[in-house]
PDB file of N, CA and C in Angstrom:
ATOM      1  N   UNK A   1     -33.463   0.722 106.883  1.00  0.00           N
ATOM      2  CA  UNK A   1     -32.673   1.927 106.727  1.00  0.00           C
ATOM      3  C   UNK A   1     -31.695   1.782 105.569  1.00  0.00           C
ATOM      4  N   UNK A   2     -30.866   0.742 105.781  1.00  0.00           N
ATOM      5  CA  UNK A   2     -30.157   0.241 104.584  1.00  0.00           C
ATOM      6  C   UNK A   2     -30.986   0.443 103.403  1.00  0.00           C
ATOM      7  N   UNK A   3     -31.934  -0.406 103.127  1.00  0.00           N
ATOM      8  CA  UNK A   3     -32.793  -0.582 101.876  1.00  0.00           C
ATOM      9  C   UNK A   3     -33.083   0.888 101.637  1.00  0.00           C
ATOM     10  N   UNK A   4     -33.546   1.771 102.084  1.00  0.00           N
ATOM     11  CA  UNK A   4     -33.833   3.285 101.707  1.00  0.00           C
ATOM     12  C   UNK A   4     -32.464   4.127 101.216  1.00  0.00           C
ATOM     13  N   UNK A   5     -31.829   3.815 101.547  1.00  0.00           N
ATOM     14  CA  UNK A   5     -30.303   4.142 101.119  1.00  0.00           C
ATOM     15  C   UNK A   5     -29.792   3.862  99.819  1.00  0.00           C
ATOM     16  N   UNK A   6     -30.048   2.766  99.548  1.00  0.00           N
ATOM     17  CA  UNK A   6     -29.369   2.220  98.110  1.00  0.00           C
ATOM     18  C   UNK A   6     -30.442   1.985  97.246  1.00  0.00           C
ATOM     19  N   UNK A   7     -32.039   2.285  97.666  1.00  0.00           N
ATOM     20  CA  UNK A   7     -33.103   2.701  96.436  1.00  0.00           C
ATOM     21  C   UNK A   7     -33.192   4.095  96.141  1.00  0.00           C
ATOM     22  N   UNK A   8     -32.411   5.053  97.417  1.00  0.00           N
ATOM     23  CA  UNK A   8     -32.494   6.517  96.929  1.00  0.00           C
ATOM     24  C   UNK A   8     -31.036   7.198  96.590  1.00  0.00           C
ATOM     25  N   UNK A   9     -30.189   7.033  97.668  1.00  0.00           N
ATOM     26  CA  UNK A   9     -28.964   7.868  97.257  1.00  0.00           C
ATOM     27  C   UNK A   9     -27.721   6.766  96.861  1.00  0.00           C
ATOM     28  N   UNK A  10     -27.542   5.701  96.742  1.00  0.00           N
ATOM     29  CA  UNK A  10     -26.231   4.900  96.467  1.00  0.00           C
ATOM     30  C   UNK A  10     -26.418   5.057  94.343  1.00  0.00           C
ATOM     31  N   UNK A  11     -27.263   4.802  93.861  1.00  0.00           N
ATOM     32  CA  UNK A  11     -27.404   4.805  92.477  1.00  0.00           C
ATOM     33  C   UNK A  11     -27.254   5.899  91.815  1.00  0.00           C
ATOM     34  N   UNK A  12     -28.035   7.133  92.788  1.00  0.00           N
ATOM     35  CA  UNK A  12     -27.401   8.506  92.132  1.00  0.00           C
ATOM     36  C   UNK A  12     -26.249   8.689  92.483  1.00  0.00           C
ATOM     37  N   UNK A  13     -25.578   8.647  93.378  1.00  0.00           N
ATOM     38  CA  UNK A  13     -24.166   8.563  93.477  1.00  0.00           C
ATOM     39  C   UNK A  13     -23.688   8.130  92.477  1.00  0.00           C
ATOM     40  N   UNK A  14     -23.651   6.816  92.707  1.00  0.00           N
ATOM     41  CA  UNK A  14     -22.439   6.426  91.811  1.00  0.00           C
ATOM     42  C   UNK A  14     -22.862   6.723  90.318  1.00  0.00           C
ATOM     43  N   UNK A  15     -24.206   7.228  89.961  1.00  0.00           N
ATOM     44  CA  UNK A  15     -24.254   7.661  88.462  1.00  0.00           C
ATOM     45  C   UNK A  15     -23.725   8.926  88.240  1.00  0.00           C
ATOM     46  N   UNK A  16     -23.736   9.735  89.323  1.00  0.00           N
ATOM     47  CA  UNK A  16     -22.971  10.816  88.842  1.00  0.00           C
ATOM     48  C   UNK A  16     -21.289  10.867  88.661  1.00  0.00           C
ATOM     49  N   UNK A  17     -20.603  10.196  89.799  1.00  0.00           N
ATOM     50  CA  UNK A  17     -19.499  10.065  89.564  1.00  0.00           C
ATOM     51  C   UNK A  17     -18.940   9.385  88.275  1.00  0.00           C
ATOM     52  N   UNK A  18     -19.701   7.965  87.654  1.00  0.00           N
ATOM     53  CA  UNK A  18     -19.467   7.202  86.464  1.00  0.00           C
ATOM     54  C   UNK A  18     -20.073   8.104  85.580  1.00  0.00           C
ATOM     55  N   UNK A  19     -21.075   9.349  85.507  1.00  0.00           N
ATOM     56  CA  UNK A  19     -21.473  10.520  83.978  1.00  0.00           C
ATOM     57  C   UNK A  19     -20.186  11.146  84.462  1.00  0.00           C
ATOM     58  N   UNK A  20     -19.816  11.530  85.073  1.00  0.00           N
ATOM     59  CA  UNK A  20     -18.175  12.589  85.064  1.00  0.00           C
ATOM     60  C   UNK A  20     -17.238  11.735  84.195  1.00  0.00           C
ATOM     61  N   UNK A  21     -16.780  10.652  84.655  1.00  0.00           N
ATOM     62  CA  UNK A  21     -16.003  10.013  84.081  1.00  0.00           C
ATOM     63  C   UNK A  21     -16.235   9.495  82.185  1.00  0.00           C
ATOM     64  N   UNK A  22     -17.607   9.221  82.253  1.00  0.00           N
ATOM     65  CA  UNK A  22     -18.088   8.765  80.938  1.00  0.00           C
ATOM     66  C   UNK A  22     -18.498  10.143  79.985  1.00  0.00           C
ATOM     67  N   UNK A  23     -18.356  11.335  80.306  1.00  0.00           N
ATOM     68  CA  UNK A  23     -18.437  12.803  79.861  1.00  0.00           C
ATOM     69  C   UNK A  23     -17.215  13.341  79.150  1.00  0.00           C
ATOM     70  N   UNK A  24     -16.630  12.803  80.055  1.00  0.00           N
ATOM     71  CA  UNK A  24     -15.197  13.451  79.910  1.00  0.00           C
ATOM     72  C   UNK A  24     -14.478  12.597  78.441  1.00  0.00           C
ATOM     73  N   UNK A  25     -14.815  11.197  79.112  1.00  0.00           N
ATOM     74  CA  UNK A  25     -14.263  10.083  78.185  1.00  0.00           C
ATOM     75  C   UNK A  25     -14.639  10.394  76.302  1.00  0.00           C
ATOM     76  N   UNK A  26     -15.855  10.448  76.146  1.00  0.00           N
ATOM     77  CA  UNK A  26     -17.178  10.509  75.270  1.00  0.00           C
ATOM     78  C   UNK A  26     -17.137  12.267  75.025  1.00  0.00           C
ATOM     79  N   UNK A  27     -16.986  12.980  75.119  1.00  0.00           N
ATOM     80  CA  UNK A  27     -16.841  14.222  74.911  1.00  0.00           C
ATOM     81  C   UNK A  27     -18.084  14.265  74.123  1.00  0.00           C
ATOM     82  N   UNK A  28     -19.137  14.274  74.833  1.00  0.00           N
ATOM     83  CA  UNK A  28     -20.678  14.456  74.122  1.00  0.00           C
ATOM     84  C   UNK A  28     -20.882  15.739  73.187  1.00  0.00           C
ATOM     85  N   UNK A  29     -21.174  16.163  72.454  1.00  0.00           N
ATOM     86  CA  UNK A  29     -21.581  17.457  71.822  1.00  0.00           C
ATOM     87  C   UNK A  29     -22.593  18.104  72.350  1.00  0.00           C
ATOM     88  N   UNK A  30     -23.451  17.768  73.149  1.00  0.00           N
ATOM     89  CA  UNK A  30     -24.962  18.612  73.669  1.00  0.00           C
ATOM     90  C   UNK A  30     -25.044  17.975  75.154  1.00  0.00           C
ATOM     91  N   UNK A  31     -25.994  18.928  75.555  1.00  0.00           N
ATOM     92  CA  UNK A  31     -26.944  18.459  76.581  1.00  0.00           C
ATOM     93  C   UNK A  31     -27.469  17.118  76.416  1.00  0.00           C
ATOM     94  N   UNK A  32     -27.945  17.009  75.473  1.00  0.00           N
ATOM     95  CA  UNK A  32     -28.700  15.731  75.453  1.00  0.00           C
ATOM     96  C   UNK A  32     -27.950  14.388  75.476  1.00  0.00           C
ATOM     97  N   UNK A  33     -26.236  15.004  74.978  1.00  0.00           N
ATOM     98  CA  UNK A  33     -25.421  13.405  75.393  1.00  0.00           C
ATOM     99  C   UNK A  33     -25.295  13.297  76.300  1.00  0.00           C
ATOM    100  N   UNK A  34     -25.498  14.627  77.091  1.00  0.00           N
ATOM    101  CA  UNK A  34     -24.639  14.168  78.688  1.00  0.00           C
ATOM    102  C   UNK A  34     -25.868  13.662  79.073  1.00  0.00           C
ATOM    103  N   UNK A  35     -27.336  14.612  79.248  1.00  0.00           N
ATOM    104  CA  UNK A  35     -28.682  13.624  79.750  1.00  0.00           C
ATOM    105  C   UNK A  35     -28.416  12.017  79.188  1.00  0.00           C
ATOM    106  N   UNK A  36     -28.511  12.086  78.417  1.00  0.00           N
ATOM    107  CA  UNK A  36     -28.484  10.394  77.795  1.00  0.00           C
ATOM    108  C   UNK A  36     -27.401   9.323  78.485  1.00  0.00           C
ATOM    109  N   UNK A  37     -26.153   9.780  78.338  1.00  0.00           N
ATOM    110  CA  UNK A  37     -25.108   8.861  79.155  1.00  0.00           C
ATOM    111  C   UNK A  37     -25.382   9.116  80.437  1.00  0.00           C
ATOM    112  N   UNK A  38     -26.160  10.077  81.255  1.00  0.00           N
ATOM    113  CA  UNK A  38     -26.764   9.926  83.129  1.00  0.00           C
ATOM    114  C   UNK A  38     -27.399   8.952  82.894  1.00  0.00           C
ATOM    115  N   UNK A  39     -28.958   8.919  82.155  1.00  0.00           N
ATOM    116  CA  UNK A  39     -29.627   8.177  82.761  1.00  0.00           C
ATOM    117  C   UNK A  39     -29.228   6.800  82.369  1.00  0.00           C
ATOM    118  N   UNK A  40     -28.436   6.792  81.554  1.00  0.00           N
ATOM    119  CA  UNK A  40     -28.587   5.567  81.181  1.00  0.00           C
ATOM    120  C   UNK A  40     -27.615   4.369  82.145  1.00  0.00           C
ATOM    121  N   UNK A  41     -26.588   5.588  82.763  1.00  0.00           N
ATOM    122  CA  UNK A  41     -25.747   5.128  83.757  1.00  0.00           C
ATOM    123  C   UNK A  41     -26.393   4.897  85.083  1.00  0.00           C
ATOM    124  N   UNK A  42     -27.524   6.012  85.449  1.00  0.00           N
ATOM    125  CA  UNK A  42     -27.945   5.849  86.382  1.00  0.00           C
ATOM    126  C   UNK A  42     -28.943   4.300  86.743  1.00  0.00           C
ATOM    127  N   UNK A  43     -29.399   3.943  85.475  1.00  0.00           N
ATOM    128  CA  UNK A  43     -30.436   2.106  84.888  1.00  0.00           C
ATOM    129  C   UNK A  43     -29.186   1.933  85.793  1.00  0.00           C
ATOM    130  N   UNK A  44     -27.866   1.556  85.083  1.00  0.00           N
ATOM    131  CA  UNK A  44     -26.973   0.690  85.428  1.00  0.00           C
ATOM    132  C   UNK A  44     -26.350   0.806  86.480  1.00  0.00           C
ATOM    133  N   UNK A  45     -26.413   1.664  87.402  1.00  0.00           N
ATOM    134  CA  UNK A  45     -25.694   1.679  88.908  1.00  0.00           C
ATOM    135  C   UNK A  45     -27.376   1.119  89.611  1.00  0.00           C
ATOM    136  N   UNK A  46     -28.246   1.613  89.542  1.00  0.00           N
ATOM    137  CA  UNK A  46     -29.451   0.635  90.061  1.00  0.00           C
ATOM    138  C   UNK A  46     -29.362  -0.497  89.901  1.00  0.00           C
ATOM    139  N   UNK A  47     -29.100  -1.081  88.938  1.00  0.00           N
ATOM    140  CA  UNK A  47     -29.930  -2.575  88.644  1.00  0.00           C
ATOM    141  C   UNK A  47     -28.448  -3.707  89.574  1.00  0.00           C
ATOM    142  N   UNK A  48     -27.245  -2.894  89.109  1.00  0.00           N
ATOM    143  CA  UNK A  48     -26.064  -3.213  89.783  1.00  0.00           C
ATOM    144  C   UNK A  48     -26.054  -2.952  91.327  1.00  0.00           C
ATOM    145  N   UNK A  49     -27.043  -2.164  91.673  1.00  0.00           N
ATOM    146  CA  UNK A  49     -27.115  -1.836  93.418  1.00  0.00           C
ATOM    147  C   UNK A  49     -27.787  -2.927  94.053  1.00  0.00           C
ATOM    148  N   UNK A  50     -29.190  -3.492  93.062  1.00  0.00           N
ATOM    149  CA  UNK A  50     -29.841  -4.583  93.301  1.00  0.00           C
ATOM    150  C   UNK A  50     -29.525  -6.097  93.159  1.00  0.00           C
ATOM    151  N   UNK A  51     -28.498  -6.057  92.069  1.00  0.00           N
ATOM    152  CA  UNK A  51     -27.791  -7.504  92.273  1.00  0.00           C
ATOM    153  C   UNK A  51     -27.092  -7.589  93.340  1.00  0.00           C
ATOM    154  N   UNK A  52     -25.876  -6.553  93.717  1.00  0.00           N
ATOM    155  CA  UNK A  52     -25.284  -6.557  95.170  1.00  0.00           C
ATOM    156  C   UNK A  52     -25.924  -6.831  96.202  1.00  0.00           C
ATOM    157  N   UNK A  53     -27.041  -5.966  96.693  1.00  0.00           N
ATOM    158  CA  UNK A  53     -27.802  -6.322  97.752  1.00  0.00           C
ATOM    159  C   UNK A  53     -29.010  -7.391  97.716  1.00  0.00           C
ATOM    160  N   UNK A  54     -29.062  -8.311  96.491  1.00  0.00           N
ATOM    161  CA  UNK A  54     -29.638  -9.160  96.646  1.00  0.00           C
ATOM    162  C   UNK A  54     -28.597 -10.522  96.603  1.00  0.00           C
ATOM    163  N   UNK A  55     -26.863 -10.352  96.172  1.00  0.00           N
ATOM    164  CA  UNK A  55     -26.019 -11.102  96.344  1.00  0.00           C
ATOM    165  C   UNK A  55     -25.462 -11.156  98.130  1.00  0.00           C
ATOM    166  N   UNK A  56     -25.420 -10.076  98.764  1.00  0.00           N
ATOM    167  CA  UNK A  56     -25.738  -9.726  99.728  1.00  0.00           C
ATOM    168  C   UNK A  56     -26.426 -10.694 101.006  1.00  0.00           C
ATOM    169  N   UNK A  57     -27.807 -10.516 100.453  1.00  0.00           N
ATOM    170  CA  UNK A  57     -28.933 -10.714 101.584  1.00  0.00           C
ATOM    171  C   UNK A  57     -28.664 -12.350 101.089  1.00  0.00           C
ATOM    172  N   UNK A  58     -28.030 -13.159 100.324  1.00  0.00           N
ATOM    173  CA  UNK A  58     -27.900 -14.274 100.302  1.00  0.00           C
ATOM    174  C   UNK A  58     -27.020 -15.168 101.034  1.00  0.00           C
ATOM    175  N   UNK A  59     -26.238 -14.520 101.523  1.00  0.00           N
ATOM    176  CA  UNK A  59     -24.618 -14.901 102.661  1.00  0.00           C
ATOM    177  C   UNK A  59     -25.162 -14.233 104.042  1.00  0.00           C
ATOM    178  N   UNK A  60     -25.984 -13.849 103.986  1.00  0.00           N
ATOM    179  CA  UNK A  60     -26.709 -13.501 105.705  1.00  0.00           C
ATOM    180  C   UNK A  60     -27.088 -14.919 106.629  1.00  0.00           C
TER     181      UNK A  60
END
């Protein structure tokens, strides 16, 4: 249940909250900056969801 959680909704989360913040910061000119700084935030709240829960499942 956990694991379905943080491969589907914990990464979009927190990518949307960190594109608000990095939007605002970056004052993109187009659509395409703001697409570009999501996904690229969204790589990085994944790959960061997977070090946690594989730093995680190591202290179990």
């Amino acid at each position: 249940m956990i694991e379905a959680l943080l491969k589907l909704g914990l990464p979009v989360a927190i990518a949307a909250l960190l594109t608000t913040v990095a939007v605002v910061w970056i004052e993109p000119a187009s659509w395409g900056g703001m697409t570009l700084i999501f996904f690229v935030l969204l790589a990085a709240s994944y790959i960061l969801i997977k070090i946690f829960a594989w730093v995680a499942g190591a202290f179990r």
